[in-house]
N, C-alpha and C. Protein backbone atom coordinates (compact mmCIF):
# COMPACT_ATOMS: atom_id res chain seq x y z
N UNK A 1 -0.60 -25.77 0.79
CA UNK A 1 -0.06 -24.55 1.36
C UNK A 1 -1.23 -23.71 1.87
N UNK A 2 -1.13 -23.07 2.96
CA UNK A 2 -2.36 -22.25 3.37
C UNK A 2 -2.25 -21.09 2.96
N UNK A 3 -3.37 -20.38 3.05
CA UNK A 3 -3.18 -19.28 2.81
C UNK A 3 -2.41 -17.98 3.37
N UNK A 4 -2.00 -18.15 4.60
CA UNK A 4 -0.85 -17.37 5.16
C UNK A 4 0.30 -17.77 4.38
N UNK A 5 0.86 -18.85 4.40
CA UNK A 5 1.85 -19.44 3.52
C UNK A 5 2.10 -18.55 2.65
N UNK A 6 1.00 -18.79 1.53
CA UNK A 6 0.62 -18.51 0.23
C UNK A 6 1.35 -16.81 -0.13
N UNK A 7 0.66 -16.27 1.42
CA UNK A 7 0.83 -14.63 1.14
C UNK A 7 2.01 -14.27 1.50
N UNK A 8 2.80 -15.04 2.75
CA UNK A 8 4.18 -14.67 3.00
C UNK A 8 4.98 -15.13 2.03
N UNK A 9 4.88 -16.20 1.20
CA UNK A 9 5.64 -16.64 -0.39
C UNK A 9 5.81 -15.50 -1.12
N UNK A 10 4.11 -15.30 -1.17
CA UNK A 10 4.09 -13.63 -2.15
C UNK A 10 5.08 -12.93 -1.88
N UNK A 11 5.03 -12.39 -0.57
CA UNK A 11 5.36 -11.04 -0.16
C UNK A 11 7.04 -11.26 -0.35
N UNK A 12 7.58 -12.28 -0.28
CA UNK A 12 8.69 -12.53 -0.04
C UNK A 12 9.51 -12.66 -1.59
N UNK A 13 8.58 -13.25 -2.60
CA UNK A 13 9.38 -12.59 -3.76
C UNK A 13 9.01 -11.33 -3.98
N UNK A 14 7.93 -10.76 -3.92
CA UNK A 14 7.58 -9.08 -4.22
C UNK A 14 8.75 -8.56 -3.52
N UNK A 15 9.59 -8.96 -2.34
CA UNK A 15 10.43 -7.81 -2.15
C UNK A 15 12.06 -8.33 -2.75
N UNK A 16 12.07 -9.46 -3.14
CA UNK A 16 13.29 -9.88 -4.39
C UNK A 16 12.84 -9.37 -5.86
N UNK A 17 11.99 -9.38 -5.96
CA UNK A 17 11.48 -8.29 -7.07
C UNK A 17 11.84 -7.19 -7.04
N UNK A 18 11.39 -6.46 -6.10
CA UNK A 18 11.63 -5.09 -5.30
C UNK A 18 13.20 -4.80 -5.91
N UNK A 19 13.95 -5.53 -4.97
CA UNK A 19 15.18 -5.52 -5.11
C UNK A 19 15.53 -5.36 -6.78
N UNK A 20 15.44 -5.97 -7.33
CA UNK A 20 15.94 -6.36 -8.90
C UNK A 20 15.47 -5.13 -9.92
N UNK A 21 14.16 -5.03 -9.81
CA UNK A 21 13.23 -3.67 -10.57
C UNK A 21 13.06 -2.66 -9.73
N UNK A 22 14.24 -1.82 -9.27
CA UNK A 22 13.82 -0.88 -8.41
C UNK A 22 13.71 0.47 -9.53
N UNK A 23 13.00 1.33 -9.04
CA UNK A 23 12.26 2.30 -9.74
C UNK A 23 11.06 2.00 -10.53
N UNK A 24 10.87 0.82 -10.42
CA UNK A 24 9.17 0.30 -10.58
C UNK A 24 8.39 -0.28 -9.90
N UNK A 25 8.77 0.15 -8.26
CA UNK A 25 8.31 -0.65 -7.32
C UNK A 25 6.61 -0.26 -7.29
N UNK A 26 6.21 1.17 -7.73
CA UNK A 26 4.82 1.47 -7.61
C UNK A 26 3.86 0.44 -8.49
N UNK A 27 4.53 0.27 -9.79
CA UNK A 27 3.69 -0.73 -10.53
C UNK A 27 3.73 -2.15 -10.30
N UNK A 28 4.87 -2.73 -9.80
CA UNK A 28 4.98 -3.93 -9.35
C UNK A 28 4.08 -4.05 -8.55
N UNK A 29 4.12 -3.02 -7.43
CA UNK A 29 3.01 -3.19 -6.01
C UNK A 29 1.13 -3.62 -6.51
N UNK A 30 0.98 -2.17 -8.04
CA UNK A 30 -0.31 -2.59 -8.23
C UNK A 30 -0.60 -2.97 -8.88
N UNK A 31 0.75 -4.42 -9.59
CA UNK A 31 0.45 -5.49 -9.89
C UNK A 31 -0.18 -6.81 -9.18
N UNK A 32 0.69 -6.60 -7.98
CA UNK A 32 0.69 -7.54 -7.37
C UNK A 32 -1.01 -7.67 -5.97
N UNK A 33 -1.33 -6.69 -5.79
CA UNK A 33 -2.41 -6.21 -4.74
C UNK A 33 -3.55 -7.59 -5.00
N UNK A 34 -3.94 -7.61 -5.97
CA UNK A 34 -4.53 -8.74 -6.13
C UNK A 34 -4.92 -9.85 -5.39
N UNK A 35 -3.44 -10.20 -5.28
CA UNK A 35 -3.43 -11.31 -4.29
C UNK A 35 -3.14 -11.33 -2.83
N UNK A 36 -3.49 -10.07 -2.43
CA UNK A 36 -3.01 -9.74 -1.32
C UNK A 36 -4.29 -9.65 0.04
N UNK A 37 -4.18 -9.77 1.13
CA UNK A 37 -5.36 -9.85 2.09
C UNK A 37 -5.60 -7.85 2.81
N UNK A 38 -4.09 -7.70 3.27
CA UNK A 38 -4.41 -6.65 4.02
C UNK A 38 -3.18 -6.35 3.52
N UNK A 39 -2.79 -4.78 3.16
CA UNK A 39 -2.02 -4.07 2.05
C UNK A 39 -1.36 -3.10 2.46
N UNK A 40 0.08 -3.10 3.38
CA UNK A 40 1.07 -2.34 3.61
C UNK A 40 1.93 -1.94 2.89
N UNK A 41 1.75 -0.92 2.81
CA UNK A 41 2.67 0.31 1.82
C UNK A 41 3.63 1.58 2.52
N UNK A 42 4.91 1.88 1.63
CA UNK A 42 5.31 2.92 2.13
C UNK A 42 5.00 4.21 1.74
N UNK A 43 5.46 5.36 2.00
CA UNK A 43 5.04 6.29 1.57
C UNK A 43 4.95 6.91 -0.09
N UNK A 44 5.88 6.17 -0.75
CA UNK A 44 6.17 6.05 -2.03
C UNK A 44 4.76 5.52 -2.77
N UNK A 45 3.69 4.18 -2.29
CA UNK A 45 2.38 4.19 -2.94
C UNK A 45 1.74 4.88 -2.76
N UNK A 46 1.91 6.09 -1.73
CA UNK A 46 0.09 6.87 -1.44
C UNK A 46 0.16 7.95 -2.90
N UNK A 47 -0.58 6.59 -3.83
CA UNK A 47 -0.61 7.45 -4.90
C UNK A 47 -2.19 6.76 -5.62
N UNK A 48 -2.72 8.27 -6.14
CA UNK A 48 -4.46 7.66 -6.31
C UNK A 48 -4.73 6.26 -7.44
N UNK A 49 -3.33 5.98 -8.30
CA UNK A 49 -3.64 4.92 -8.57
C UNK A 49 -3.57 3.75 -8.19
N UNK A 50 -2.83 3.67 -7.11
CA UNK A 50 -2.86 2.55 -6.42
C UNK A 50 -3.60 1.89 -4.83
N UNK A 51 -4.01 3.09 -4.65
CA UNK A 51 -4.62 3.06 -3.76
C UNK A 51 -6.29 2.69 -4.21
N UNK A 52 -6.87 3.61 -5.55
CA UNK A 52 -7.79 3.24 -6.37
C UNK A 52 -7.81 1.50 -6.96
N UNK A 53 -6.39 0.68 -6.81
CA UNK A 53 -6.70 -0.39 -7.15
C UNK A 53 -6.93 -1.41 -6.51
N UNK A 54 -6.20 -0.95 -5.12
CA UNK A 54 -6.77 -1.66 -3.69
C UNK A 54 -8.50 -1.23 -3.46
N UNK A 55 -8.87 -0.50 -3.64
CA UNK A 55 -10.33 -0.07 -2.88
C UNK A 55 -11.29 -0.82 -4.28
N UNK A 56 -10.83 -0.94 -5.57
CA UNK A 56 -11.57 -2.05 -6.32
C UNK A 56 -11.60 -3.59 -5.84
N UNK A 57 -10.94 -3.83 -4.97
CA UNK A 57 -11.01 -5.39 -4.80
C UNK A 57 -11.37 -5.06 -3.40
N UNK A 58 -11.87 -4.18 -2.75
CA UNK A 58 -12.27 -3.94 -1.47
C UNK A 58 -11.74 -4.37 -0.55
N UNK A 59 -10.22 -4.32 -0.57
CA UNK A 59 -9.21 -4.91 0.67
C UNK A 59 -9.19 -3.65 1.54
N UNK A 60 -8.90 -4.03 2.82
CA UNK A 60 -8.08 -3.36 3.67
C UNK A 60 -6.62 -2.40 3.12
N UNK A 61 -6.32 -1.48 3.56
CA UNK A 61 -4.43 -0.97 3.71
C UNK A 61 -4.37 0.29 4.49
N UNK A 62 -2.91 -0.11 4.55
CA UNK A 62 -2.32 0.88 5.14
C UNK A 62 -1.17 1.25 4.15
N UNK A 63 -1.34 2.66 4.36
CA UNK A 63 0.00 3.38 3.48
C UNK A 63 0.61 4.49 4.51
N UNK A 64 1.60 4.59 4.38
CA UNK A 64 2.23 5.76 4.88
C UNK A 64 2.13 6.70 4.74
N UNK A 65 2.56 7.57 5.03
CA UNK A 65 1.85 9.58 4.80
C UNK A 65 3.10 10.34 5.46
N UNK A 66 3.86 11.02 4.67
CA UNK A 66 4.28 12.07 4.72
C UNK A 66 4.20 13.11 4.51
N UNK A 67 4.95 14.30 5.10
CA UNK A 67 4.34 15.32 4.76
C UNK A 67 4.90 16.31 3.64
N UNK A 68 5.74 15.34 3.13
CA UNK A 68 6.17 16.04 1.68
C UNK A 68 4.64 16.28 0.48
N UNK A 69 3.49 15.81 0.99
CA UNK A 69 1.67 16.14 0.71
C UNK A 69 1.34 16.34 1.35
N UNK A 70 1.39 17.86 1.11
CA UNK A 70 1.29 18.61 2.39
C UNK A 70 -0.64 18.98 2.55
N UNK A 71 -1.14 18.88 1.45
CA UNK A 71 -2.53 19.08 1.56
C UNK A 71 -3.14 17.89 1.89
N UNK A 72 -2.76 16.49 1.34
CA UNK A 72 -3.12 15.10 2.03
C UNK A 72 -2.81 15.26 3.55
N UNK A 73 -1.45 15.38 3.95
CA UNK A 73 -1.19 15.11 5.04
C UNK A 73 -2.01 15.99 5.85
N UNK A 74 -2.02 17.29 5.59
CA UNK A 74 -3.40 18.38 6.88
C UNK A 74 -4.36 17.58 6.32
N UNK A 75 -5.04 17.04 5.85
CA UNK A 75 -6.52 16.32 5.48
C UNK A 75 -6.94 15.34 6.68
N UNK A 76 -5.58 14.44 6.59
CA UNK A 76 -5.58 13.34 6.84
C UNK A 76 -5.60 13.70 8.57
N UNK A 77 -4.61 14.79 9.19
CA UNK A 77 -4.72 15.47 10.61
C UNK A 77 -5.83 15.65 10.69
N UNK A 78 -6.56 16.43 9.99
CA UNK A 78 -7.76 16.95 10.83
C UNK A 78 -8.97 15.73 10.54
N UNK A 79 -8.71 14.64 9.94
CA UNK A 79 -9.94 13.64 9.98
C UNK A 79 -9.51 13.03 11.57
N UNK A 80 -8.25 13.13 11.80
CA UNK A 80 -7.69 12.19 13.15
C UNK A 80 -8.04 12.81 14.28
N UNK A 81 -7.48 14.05 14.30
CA UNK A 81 -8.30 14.73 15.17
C UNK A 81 -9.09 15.03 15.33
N UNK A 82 -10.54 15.09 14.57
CA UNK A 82 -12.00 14.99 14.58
C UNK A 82 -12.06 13.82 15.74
N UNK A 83 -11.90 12.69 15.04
CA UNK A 83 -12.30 11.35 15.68
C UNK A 83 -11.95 10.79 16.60
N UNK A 84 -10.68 11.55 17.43
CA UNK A 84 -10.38 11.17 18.28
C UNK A 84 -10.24 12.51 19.51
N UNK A 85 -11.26 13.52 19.44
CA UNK A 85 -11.14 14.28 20.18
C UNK A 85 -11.80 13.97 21.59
């Protein structure tokens, strides 16, 4: 099995998991990061422990951002608009 394989297998019970243990999807997720290459999340992980457990295995991600954090979310504006002015 290759390793794309490997990760769409993953991903594909993580979200029958998902399904079954819902309201523990944050810990499932940073259970599972591990084995993961590049790390899409919804807005529900942008949380410092899981994001802290992706940046230990030095992967890539993306998480979502709403602005229900509202001090993350202006943070996160004005780094964007710095860099892309």
């Amino acid at each position: 099995m290759s390793s794309a394989h490997l990760i769409f297998a993953t991903a594909l019970r993580f979200i029958r998991v998902v399904q079954i243990l819902k309201g523990k999807r944050a810990e499932i997720a940073r259970n599972i990061i591990d084995a993961m290459a590049l790390i899409t999340l919804d807005a529900l992980h942008c949380q410092v422990s899981t994001t802290n457990k992706i940046r230990q295995i030095n992967d890539d991600f993306v998480i979502q951002l709403k602005s229900t954090q509202p001090r993350l979310f202006e943070a996160v504006k004005t780094k964007f608009s710095e860099a892309y002015e």
